[in-house]
Protein backbone atom coordinates (compact mmCIF):
# COMPACT_ATOMS: atom_id res chain seq x y z
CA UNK A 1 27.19 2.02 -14.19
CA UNK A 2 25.21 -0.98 -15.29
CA UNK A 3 25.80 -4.19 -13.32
CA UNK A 4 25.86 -7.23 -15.09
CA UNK A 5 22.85 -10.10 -14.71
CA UNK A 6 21.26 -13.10 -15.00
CA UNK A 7 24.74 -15.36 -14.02
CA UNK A 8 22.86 -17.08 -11.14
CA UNK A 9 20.89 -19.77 -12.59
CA UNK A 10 16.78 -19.20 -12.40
CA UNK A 11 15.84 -22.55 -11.67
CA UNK A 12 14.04 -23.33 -8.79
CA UNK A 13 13.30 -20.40 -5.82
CA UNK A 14 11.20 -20.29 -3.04
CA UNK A 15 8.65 -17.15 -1.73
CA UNK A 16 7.71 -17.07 1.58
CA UNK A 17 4.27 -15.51 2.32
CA UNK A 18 3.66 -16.23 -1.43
CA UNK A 19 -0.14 -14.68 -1.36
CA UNK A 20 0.96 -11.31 -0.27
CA UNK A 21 0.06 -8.40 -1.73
CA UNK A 22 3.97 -7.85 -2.87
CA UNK A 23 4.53 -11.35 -2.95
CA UNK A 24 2.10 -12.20 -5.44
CA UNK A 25 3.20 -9.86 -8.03
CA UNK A 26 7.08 -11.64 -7.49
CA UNK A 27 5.55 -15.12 -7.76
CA UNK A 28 3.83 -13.72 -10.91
CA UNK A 29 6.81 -11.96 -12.52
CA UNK A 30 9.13 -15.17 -12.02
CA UNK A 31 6.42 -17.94 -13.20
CA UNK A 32 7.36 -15.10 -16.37
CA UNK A 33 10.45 -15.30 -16.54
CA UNK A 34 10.85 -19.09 -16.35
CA UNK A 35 11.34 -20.18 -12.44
CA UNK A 36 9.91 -22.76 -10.99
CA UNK A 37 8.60 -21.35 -7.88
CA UNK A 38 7.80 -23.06 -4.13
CA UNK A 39 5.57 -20.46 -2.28
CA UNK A 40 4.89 -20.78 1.73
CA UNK A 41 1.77 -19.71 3.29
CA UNK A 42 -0.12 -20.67 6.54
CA UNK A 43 -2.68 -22.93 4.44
CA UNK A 44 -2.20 -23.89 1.08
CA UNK A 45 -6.05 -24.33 0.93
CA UNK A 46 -7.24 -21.15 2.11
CA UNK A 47 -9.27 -19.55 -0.76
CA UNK A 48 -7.37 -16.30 0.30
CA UNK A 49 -4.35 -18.27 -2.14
CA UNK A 50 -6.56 -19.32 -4.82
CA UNK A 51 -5.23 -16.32 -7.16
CA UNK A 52 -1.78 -17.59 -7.29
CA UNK A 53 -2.90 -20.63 -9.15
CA UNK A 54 -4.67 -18.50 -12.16
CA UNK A 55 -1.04 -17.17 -12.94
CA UNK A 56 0.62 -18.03 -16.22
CA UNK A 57 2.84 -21.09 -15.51
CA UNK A 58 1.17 -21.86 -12.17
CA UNK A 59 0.10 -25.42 -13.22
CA UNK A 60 3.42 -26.62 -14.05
CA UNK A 61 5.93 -24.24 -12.18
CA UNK A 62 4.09 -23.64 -8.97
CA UNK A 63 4.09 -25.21 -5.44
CA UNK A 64 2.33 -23.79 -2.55
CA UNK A 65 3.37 -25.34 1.05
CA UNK A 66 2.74 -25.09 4.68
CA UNK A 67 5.00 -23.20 6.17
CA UNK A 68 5.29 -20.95 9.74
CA UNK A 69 8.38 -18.63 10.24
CA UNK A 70 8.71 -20.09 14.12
CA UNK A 71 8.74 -23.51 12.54
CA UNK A 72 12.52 -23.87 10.99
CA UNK A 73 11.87 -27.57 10.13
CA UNK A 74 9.29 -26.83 8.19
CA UNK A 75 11.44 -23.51 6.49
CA UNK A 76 14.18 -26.15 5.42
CA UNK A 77 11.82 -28.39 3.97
CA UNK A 78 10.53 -25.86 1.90
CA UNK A 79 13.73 -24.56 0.93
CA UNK A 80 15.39 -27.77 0.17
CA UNK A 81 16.70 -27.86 -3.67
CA UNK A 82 16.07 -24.12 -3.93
CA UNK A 83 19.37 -21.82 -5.49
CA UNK A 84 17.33 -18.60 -3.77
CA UNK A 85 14.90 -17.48 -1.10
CA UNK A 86 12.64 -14.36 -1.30
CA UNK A 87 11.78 -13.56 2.46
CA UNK A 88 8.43 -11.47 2.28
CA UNK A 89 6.48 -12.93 4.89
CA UNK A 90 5.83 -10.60 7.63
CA UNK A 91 3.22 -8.75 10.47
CA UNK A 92 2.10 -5.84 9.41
CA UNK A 93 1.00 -4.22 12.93
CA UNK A 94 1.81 -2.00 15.94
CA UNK A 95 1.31 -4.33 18.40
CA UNK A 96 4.22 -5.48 19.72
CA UNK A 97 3.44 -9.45 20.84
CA UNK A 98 2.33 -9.57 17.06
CA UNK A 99 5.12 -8.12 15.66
CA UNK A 100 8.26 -8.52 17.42
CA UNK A 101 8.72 -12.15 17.33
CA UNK A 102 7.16 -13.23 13.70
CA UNK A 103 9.38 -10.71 12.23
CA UNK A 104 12.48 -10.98 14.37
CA UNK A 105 12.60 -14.63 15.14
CA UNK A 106 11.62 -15.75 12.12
CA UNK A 107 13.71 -14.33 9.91
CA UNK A 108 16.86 -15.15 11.85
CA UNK A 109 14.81 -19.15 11.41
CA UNK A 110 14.69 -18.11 7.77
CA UNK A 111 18.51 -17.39 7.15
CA UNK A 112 19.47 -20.20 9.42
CA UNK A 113 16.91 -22.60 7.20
CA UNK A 114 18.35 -21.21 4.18
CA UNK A 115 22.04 -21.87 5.05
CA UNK A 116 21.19 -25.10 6.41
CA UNK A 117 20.02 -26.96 2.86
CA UNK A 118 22.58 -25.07 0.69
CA UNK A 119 20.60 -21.89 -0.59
CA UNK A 120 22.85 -19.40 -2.88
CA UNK A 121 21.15 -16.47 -1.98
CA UNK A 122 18.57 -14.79 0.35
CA UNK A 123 16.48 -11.32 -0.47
CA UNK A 124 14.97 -10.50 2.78
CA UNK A 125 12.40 -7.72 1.63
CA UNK A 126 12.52 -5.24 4.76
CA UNK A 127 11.43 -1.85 4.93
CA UNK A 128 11.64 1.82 4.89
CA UNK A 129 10.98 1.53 8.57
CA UNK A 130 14.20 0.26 9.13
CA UNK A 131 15.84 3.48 7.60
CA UNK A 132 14.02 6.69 8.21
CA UNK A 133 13.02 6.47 11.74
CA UNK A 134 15.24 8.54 13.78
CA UNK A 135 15.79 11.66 15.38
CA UNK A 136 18.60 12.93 14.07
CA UNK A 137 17.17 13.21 10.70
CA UNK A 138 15.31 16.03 10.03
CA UNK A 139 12.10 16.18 7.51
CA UNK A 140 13.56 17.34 3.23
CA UNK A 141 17.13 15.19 4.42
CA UNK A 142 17.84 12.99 1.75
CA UNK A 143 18.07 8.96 3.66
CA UNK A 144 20.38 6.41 1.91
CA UNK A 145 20.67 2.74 2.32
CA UNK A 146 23.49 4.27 5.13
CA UNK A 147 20.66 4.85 7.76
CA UNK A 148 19.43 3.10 10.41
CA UNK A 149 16.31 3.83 12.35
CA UNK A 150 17.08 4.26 15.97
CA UNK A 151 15.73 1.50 18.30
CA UNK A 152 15.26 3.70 21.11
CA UNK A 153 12.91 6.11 19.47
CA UNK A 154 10.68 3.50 17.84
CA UNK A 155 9.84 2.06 21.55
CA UNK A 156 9.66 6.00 22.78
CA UNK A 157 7.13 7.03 19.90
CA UNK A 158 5.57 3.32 20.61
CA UNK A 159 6.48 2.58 16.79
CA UNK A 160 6.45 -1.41 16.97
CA UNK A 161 6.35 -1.55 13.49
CA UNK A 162 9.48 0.30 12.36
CA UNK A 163 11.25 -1.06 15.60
CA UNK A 164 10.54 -5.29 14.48
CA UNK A 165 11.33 -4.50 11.08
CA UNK A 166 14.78 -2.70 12.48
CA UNK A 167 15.63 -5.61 14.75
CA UNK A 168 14.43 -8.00 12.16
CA UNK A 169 16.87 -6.55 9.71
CA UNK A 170 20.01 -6.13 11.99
CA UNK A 171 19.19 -9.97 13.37
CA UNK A 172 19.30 -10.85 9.38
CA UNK A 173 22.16 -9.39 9.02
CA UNK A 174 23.63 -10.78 11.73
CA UNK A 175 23.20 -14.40 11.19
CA UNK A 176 23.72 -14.04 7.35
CA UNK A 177 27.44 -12.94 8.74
CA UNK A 178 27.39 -15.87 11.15
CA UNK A 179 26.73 -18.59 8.23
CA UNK A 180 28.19 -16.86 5.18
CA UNK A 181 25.34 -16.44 3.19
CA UNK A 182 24.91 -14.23 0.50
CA UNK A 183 21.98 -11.81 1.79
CA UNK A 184 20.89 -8.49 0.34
CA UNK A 185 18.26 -6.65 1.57
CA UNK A 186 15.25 -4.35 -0.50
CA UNK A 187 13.53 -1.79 1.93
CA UNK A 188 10.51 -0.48 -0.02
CA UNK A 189 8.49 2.76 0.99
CA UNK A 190 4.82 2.37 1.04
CA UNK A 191 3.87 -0.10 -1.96
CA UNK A 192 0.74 0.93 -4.32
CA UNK A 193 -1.05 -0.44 -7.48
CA UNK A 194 -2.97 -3.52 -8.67
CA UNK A 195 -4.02 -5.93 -6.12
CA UNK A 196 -3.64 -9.64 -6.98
CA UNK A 197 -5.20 -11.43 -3.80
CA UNK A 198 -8.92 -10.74 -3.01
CA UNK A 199 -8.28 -9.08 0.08
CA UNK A 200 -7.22 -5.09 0.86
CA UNK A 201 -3.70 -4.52 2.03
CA UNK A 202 -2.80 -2.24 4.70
CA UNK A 203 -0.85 0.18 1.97
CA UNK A 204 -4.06 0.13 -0.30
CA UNK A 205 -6.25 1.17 2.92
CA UNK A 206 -3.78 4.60 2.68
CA UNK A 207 -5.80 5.95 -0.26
CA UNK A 208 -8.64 3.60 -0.41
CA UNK A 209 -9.85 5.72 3.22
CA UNK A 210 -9.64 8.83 1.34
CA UNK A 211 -11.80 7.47 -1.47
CA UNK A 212 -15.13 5.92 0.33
CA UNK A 213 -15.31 9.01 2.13
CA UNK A 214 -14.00 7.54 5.54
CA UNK A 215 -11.75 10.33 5.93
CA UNK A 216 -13.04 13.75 5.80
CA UNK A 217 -9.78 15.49 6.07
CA UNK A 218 -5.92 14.78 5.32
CA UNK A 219 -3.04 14.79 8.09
CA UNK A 220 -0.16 17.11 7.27
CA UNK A 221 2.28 14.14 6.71
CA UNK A 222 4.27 13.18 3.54
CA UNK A 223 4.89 9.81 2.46
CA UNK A 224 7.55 7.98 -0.11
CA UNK A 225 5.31 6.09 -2.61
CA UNK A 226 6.32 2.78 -4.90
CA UNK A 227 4.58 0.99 -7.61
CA UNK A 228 4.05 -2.89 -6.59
CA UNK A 229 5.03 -4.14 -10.08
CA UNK A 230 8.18 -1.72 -9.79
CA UNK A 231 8.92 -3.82 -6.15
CA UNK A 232 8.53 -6.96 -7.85
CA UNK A 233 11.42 -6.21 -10.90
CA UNK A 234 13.63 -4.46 -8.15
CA UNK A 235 13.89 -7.87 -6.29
CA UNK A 236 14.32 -10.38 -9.47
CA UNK A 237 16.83 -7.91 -10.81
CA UNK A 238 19.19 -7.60 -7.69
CA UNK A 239 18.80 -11.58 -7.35
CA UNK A 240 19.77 -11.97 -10.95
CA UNK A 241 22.97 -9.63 -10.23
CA UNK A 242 25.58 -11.54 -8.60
CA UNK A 243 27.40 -8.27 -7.82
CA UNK A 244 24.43 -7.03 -5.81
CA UNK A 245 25.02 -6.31 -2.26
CA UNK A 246 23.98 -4.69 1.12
CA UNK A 247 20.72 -2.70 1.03
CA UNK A 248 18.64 -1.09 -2.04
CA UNK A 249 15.80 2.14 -0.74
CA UNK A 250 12.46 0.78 -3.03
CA UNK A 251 11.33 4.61 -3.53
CA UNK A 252 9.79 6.52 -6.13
CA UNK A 253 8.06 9.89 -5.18
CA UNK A 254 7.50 11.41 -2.05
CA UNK A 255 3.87 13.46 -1.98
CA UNK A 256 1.91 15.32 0.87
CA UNK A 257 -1.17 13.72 1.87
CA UNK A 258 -2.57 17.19 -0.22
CA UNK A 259 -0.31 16.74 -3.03
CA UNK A 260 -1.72 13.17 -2.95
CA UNK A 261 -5.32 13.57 -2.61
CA UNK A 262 -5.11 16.68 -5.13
CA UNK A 263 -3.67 13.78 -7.50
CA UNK A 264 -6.91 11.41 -6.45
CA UNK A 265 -9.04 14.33 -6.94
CA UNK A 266 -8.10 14.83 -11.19
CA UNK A 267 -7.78 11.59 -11.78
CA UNK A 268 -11.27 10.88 -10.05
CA UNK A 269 -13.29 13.73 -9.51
CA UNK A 270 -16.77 11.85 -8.86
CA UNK A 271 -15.28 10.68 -5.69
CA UNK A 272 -15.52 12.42 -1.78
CA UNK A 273 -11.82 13.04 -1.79
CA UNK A 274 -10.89 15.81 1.08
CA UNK A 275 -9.75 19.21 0.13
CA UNK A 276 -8.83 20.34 3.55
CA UNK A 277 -5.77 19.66 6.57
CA UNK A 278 -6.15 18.68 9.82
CA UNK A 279 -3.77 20.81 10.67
CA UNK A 280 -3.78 23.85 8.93
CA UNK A 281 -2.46 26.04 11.26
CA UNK A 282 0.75 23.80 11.39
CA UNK A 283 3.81 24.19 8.90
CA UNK A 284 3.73 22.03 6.21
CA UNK A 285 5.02 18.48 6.68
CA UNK A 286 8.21 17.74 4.03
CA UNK A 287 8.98 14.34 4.99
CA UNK A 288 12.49 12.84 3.71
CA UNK A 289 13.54 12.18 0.51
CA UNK A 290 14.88 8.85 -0.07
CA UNK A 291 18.16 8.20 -2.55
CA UNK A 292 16.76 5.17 -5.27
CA UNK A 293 19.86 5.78 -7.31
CA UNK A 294 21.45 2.63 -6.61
CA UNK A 295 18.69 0.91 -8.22
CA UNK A 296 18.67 3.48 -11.18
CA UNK A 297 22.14 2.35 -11.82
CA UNK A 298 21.21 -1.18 -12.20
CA UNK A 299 18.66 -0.57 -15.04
CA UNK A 300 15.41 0.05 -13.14
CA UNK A 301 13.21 2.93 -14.02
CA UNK A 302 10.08 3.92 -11.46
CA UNK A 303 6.30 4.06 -12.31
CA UNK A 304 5.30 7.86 -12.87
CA UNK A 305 2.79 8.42 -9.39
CA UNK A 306 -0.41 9.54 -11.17
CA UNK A 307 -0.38 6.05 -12.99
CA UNK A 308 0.33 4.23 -10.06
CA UNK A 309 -2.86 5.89 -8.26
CA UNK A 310 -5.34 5.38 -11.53
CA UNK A 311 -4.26 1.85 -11.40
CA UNK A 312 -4.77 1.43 -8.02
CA UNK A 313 -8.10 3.08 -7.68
CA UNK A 314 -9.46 1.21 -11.76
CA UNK A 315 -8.08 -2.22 -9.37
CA UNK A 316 -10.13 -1.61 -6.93
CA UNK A 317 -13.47 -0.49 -8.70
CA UNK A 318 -12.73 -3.77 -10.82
CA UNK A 319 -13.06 -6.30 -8.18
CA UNK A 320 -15.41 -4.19 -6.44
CA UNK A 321 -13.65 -2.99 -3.30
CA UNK A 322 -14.62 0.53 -4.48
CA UNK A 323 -18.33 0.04 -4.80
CA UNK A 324 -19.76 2.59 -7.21
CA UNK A 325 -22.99 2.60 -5.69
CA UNK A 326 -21.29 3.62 -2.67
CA UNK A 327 -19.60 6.35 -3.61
CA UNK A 328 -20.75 7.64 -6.88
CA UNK A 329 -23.29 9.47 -5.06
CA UNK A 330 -23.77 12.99 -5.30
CA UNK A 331 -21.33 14.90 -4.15
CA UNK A 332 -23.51 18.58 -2.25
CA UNK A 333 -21.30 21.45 -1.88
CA UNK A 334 -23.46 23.46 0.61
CA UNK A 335 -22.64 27.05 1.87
CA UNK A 336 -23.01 27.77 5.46
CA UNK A 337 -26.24 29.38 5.18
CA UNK A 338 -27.95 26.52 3.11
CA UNK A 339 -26.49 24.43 5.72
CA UNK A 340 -29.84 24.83 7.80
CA UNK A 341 -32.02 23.08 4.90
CA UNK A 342 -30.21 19.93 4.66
CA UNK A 343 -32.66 18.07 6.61
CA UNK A 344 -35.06 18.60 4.78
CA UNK A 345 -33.07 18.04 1.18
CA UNK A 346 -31.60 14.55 2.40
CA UNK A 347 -35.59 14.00 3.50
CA UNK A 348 -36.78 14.72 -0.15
CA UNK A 349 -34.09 12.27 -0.97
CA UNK A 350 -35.28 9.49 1.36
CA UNK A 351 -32.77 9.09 2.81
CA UNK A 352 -33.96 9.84 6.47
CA UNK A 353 -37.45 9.94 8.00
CA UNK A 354 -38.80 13.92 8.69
CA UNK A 355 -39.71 12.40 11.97
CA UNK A 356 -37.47 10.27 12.85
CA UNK A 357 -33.77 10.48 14.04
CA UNK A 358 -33.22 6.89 12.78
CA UNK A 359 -29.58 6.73 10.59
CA UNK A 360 -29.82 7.05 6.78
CA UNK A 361 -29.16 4.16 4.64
CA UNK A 362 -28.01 5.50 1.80
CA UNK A 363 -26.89 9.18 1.20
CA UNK A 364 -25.29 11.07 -0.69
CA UNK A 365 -21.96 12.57 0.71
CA UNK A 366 -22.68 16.36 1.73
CA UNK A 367 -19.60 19.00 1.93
CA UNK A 368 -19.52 21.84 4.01
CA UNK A 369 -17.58 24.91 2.18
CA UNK A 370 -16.45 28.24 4.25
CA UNK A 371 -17.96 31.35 2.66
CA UNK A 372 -15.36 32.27 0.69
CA UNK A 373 -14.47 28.80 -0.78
CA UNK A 374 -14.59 28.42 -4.05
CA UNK A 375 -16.66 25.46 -5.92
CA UNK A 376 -14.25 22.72 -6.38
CA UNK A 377 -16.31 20.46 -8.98
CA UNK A 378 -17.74 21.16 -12.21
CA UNK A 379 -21.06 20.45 -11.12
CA UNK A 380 -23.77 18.41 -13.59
CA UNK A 381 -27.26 20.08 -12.01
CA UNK A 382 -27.25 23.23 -9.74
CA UNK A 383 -30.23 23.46 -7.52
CA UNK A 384 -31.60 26.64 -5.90
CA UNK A 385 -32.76 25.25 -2.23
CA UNK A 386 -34.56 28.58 -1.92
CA UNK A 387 -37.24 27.22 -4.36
CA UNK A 388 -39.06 24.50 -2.67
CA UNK A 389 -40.37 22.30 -5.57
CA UNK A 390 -36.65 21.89 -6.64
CA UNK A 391 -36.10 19.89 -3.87
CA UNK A 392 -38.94 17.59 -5.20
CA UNK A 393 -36.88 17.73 -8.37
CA UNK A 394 -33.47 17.15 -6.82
CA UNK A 395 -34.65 14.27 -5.73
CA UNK A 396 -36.08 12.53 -8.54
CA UNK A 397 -32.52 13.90 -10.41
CA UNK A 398 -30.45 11.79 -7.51
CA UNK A 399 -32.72 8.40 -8.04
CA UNK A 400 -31.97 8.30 -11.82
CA UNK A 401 -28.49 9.45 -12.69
CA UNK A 402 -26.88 10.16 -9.89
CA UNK A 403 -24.35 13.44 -10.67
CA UNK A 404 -22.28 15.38 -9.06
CA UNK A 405 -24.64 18.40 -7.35
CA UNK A 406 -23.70 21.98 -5.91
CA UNK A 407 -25.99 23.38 -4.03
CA UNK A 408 -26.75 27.33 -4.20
CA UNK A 409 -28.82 29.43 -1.55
């Protein structure tokens, strides 16, 4: 079944916490399609906004103003003459003073605002959080926009996160009921891809942790993935379709942090992306499996995973997040019983002093295989530590073009 849209008109709507990471992709896809857009943020000023202005129609269809969920005055003022509200602004935190009251409080101040000045409709963009996190659902069950995370076990597993967004949710619910306003609700897994703003999102930091070589190891955990651009078209679609209602899962696939990194690892090999569990002794982590085909009814067709990671990662390497002279170092597979000359390889290098225990500035990212574990890279120089004057010639190999290096006893 395809619903019908497009019968609401798409004149003027408003965005609130227009330079998001989400939010700025929606501002960009309906300056597209033809709306004239208001966007809140803390500070129209801040330079943290300034990319919301280079988007196509900005100069005529764009408005940023100062808005703060606690303040309703200012909410209604920004909502005035506007058919529709997209309600994106929110914490992004486990602490609970941070997160309970932005995200509870004010969105109850946004439906209230909304009602107040005449809005037709309100898309309150929630979150998985709000769905999965309960005890009564076990890891492979498949979650539908039927479930509820259970309030109790967020405070017991000190999840503030999933808890605010729960209580945010039922509060919006609530007071959409109160006023009769048309609300539906999008509740989007973790959200990938392209950044728009100049800053790193807490979503990007996921895989961005496991490029830079921060994390030396994956967690056995699965996690439901979504394409930002994908988020973007789910919301303009189910406000265009006046037959839209209740709650819509934002999912696409769900990977294992191996599954995921194995993904990273193809797509960019010259990168220190970890090959090994924390917990390997553990069973394998599932995770749930979230039901997106209320969505797929309406039209909307997902962004395959492995091009949802190479755009992420060519985003990040393009406004130089991902520093290549930071990571595009080589990458030394050493077996345990080369393991004793590293000192004096990463010395050859220059990286440390011989006689000093001072920390290196710049080195290249060393991997410590088992025995019996197999080279993972398709190495560009092998080096025989064994043979001293190698070493000499290792190192002038690293200063001038920098490959990817296995190192044999």
């Amino acid at each position: 079944m395809t619903l019908k849209t497009k019968a609401i008109p798409s004149h003027t709507v408003c965005v609130t916490g227009a330079g998001g990471f989400m939010a700025s992709w929606l501002v960009k896809l309906l300056l597209e399609k033809g709306y004239t857009v208001r966007g809140t943020v803390r500070n129209p000023g801040d330079l943290k906004n300034a990319h919301l202005w280079s988007l196509e129609g900005a100069k005529d269809r764009l408005k940023l103003l100062r808005a703060d969920l606690l303040d309703t005055e200012s909410l209604r003022a920004a909502f005035a003459g506007c058919e529709g509200v997209f309600h994106t602004a929110s914490p992004v935190t486990d602490d609970p003073e941070q997160m309970i009251e932005p995200a509870v409080k004010g969105t109850r101040n946004v439906i209230n605002a909304a009602a107040d000045v005449g809005v037709r409709r309100v898309l309150f963009t929630s979150s998985i959080g709000s769905v999965y996190m309960n005890p009564h659902y076990n890891p492979g069950s498949l979650i539908d926009d039927t479930c509820w995370s259970d309030l109790e076990y967020c405070k017991n597993t000190n999840n503030w996160y999933c808890y605010g967004k729960t209580v945010a949710e039922q509060g919006a619910w609530e007071a959409a009921r109160e006023r009769g306003l048309d609300l539906v609700v999008i509740n989007p897994v973790l959200v990938l891809g392209p950044l728009l703003q100049p800053t790193v999102n807490a979503s990007t930091m996921h895989i961005l942790k496991y490029l830079n070589g921060s994390s030396k190891t994956y967690v056995n955990a699965s996690q439901a993935y979504v394409h930002v651009m994908d988020v973007a078209k789910v919301h303009v679609k189910v406000y265009e379709t006046p037959e839209a209602k209740g709650r819509y899962i934002c999912a696409n696939n769900t990977l294992h942090r191996g599954e995921l990194c194995r993904m990273l690892a193809e797509l960019f090999p010259e990168y220190p992306i970890p090959i090994r569990c924390k917990d390997e002794k553990g069973p394998r982590n599932t995770g749930f499996r979230f039901n997106n085909q209320r969505l797929k009814d309406m039209g909307i067709e997902f962004t395959p995973i492995n091009e949802c990671l190479y755009e992420t990662v060519k985003n990040l390497q393009e406004k130089q997040i991902l520093h290549y002279d930071e990571v595009v170092d080589p990458i030394i597979e050493m077996k345990p019983s080369t393991r004793a000359l590293e000192r004096e390889l990463l010395t050859a290098l220059g990286c440390v002093d011989a006689y000093a225990d001072n920390r290196p500035k710049i080195c290249p990212v060393v991997r410590m295989l088992d025995a019996d574990e197999p080279i993972r890279r398709s190495p560009m120089l092998t080096v025989n530590i064994t043979i001293p004057y190698l070493i000499k010639l290792f190192a002038f190999v690293y200063c001038h073009i920098m490959p990817s290096i296995v190192v044999y006893e």
